[in-house]
C-alpha atoms as a PDB file:
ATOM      1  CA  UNK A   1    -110.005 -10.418 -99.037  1.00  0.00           C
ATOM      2  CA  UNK A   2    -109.964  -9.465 -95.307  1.00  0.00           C
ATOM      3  CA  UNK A   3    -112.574  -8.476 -93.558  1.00  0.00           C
ATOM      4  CA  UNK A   4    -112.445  -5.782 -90.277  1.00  0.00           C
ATOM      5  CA  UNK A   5    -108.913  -5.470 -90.218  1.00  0.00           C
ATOM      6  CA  UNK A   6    -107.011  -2.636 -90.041  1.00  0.00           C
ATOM      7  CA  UNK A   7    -105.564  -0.431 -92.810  1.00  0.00           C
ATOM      8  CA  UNK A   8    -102.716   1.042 -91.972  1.00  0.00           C
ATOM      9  CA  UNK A   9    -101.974   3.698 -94.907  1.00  0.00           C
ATOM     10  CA  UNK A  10     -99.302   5.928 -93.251  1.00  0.00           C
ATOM     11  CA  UNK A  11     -96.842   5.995 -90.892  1.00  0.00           C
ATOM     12  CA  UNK A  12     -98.025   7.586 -86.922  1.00  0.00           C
ATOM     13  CA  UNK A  13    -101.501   7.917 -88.586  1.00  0.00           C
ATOM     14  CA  UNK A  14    -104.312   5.968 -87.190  1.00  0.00           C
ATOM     15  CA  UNK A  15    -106.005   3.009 -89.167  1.00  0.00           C
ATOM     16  CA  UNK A  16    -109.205   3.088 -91.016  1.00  0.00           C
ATOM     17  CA  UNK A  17    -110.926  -0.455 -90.490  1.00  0.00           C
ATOM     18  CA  UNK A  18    -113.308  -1.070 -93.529  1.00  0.00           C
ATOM     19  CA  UNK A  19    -115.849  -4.075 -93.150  1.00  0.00           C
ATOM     20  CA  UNK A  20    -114.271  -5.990 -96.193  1.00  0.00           C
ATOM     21  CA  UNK A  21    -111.360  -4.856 -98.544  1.00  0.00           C
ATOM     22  CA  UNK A  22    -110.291  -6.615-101.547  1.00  0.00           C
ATOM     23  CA  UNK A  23    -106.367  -6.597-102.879  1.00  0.00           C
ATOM     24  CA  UNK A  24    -105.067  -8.387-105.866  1.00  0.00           C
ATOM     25  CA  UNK A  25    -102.018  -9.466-107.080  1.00  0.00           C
ATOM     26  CA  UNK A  26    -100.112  -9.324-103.163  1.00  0.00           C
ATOM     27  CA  UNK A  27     -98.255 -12.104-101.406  1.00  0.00           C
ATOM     28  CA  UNK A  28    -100.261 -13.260 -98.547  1.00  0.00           C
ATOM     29  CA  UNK A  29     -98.255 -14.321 -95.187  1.00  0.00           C
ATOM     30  CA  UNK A  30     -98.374 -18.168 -94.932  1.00  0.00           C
ATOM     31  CA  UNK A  31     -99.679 -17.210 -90.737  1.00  0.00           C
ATOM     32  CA  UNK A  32    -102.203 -15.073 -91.831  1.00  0.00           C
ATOM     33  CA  UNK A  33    -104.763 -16.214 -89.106  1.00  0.00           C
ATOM     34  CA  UNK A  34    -101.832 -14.947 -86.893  1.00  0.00           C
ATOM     35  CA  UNK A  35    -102.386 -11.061 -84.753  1.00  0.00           C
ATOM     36  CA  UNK A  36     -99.384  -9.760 -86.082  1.00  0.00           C
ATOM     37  CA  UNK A  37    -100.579 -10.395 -89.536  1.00  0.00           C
ATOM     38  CA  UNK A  38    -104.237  -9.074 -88.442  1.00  0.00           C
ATOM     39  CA  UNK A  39    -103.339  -5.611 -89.966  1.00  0.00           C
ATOM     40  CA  UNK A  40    -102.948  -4.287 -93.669  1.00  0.00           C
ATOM     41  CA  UNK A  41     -99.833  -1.794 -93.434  1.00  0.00           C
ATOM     42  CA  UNK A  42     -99.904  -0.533 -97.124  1.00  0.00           C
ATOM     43  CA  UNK A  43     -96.284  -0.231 -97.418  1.00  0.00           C
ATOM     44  CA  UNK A  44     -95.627  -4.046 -96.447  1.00  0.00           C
ATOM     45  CA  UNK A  45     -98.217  -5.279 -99.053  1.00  0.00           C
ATOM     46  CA  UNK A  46     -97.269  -2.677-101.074  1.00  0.00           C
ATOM     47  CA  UNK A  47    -100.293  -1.822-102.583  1.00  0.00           C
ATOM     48  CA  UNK A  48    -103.615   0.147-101.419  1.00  0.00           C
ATOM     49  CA  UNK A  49    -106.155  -2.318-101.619  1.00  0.00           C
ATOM     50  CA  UNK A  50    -108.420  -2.483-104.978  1.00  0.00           C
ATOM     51  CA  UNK A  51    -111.901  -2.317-103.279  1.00  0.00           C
ATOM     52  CA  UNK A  52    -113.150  -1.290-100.361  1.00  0.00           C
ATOM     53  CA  UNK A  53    -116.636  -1.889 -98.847  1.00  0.00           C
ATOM     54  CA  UNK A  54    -118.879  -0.473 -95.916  1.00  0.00           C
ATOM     55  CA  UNK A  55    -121.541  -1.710 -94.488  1.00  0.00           C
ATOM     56  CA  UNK A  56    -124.059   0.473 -93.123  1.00  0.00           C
ATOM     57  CA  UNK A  57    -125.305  -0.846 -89.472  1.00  0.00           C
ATOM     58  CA  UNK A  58    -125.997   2.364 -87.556  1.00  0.00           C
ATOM     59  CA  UNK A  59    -125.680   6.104 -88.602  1.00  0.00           C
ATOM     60  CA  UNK A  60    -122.490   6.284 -86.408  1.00  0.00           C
ATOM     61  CA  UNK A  61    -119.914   4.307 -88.737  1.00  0.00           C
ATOM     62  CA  UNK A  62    -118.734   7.130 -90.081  1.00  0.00           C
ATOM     63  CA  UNK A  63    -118.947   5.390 -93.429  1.00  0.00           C
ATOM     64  CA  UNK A  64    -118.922   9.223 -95.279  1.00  0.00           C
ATOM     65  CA  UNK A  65    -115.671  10.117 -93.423  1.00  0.00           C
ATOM     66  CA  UNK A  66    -113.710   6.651 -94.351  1.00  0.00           C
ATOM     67  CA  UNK A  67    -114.876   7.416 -98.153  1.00  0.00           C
ATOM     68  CA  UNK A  68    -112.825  10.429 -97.673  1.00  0.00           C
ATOM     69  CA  UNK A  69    -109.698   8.584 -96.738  1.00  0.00           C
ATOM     70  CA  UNK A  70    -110.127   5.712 -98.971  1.00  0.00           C
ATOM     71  CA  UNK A  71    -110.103   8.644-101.848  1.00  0.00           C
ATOM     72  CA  UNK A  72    -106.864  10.134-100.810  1.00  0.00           C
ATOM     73  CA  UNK A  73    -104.936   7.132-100.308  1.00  0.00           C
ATOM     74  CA  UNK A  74    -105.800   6.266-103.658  1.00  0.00           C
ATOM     75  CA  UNK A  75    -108.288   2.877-103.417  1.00  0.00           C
ATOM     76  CA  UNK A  76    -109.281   2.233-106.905  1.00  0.00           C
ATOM     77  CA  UNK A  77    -113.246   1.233-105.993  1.00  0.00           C
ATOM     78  CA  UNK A  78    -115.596   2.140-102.810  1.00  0.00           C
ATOM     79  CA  UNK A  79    -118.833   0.541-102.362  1.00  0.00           C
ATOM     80  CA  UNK A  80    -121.580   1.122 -99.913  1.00  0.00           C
ATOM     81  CA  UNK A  81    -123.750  -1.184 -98.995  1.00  0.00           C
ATOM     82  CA  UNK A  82    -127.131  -0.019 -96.903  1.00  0.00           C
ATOM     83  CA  UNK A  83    -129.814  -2.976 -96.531  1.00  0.00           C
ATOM     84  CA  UNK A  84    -131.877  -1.097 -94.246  1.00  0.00           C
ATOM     85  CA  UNK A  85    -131.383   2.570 -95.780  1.00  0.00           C
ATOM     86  CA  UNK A  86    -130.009   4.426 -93.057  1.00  0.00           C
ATOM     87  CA  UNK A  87    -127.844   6.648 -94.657  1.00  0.00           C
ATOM     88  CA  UNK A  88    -128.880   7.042 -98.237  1.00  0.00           C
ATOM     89  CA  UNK A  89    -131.593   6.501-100.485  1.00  0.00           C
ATOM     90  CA  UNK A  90    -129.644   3.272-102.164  1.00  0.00           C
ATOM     91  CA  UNK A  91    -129.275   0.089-100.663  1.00  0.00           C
ATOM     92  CA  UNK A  92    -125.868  -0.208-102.524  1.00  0.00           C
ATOM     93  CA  UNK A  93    -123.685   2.782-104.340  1.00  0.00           C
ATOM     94  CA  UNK A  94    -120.549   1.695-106.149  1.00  0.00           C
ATOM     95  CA  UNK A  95    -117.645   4.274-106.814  1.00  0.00           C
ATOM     96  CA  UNK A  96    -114.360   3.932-109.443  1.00  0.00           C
ATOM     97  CA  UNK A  97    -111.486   6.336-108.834  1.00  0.00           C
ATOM     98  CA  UNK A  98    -111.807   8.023-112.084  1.00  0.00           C
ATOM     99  CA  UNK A  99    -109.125  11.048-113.067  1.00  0.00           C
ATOM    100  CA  UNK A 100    -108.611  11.945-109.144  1.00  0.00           C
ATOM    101  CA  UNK A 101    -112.464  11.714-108.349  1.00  0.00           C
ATOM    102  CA  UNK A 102    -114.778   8.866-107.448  1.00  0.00           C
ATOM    103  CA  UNK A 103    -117.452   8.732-109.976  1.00  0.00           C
ATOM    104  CA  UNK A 104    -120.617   6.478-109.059  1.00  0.00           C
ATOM    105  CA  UNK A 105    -121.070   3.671-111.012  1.00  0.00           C
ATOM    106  CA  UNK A 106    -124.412   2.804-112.620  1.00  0.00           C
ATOM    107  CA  UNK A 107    -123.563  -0.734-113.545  1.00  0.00           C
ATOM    108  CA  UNK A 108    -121.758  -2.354-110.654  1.00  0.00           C
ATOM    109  CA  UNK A 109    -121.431  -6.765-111.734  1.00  0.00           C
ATOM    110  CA  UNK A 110    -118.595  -5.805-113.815  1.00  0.00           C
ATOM    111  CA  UNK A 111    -115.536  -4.105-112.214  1.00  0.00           C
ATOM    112  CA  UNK A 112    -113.369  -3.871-114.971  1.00  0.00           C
ATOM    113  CA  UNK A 113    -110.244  -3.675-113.446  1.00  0.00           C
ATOM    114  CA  UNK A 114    -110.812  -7.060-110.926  1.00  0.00           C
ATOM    115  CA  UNK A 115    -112.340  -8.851-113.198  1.00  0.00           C
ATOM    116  CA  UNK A 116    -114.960  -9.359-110.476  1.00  0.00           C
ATOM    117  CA  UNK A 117    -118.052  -7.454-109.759  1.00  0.00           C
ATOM    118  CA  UNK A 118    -120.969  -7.242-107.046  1.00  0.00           C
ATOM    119  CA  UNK A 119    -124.218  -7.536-107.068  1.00  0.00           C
ATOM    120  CA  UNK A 120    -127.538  -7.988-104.393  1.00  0.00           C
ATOM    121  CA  UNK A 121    -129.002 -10.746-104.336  1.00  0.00           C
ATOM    122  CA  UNK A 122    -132.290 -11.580-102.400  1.00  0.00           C
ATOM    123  CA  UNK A 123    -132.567 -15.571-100.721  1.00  0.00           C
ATOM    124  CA  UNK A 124    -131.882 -17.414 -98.074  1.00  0.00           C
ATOM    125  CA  UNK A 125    -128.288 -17.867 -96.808  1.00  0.00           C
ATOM    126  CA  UNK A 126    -127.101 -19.618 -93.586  1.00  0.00           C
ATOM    127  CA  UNK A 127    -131.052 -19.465 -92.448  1.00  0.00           C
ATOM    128  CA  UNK A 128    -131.427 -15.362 -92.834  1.00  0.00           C
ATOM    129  CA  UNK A 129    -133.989 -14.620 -95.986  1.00  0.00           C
ATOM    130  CA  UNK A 130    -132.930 -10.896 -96.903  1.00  0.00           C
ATOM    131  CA  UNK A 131    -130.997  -9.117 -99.490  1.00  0.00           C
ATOM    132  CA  UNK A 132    -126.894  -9.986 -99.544  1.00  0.00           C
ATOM    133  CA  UNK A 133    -124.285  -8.251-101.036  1.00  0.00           C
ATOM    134  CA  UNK A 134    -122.666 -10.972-103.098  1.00  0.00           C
ATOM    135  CA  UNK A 135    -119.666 -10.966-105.056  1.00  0.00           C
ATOM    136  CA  UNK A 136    -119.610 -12.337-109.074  1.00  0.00           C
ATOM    137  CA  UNK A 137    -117.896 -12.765-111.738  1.00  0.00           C
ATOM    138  CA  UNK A 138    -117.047 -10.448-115.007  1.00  0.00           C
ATOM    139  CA  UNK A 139    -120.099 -11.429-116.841  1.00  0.00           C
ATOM    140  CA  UNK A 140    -122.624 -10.707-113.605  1.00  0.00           C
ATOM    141  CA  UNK A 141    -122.594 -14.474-112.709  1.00  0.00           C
ATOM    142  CA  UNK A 142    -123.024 -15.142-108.927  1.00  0.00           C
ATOM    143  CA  UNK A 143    -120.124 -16.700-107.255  1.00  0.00           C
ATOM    144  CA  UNK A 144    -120.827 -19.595-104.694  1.00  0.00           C
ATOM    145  CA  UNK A 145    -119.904 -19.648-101.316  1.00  0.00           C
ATOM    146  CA  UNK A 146    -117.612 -22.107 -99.602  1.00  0.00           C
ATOM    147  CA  UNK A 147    -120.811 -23.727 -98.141  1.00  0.00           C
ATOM    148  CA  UNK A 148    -122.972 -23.303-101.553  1.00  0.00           C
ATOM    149  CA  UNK A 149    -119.999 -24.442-103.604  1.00  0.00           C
ATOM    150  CA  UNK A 150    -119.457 -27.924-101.477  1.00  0.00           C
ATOM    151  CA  UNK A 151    -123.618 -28.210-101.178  1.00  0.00           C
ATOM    152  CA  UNK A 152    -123.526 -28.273-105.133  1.00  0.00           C
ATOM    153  CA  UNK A 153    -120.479 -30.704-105.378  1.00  0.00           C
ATOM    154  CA  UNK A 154    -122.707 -33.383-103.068  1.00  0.00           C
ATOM    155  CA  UNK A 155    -125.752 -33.047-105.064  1.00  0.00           C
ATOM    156  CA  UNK A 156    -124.069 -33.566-107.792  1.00  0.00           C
ATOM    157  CA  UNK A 157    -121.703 -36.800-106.576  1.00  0.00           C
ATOM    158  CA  UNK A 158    -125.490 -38.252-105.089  1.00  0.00           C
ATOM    159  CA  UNK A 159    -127.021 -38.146-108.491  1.00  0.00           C
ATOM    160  CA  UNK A 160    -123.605 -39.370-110.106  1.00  0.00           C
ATOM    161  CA  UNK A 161    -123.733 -42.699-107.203  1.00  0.00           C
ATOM    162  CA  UNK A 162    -127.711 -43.118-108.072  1.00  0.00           C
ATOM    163  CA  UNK A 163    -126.811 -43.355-111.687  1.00  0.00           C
ATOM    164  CA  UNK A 164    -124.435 -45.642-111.647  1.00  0.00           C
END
């Protein structure tokens, strides 16, 4: 997963810098953090990236235009994600590449070919209360954060030390 980096799909042709992308099944560079590895150039990974997602902050991201590209470089899923409604009527559209057309999806927790899925979910995270684009699993199941996942873990080690 990388998030605001560019994708480099074609040689002397300008990136396109979606918010977050999402591709399996590649061989990450051990210096990832590093600036030279700070762009996806599609035929080093060797791939297009499975997923793509934009998130709408202003009606100038051009978030219309990119879905354009991401069609004709082939990106298997395109999601849009609009909290505040700003460019459509949907707070979050999903598209699948289907027989050379992105089709919307009606049912978006299930991604059949990640395994994965999204969903919005509507709490508290990292002291914002809102709606958040969250990522789960096959079956619709939210996936923890980092943060939510070690939260849990020391809950659960305090009640294990109390019991014992």
């Amino acid at each position: 997963i990388f998030a605001n980096v560019g994708l480099f799909f074609a040689l002397k042709k300008p990136p396109v810098v979606p918010d977050v992308m999402l591709s399996l099944d590649v061989k990450i560079p051990k210096e990832v953090q590093e600036k030279k590895h700070r762009s996806y150039f599609v035929w080093e990974y060797k791939k297009v990236p499975d997923l793509v997602i934009e998130i709408v902050s202003n009606k100038k991201g051009g978030e219309n235009e990119k879905q354009v590209i991401y069609y004709a470089i082939g990106v298997s899923y395109y999601a849009l994600f609009d909290p505040a409604l700003r460019i459509s009527t949907q707070v979050l559209q999903v598209y699948e590449l289907r027989n050379g057309a992105y089709v919307q999806l009606r049912q978006y927790a299930n991604l059949p070919n990640l395994d994965l899925g999204l969903k919005l979910w509507h709490g508290s995270y990292e002291g914002v209360k809102t709606t958040w684009l969250r990522w789960c699993d096959s079956k619709g199941r939210r996936l923890e954060t980092g943060t939510e996942s070690s939260r849990c873990a020391q809950r659960l080690a305090k009640k294990a030390k109390t019991r014992a």
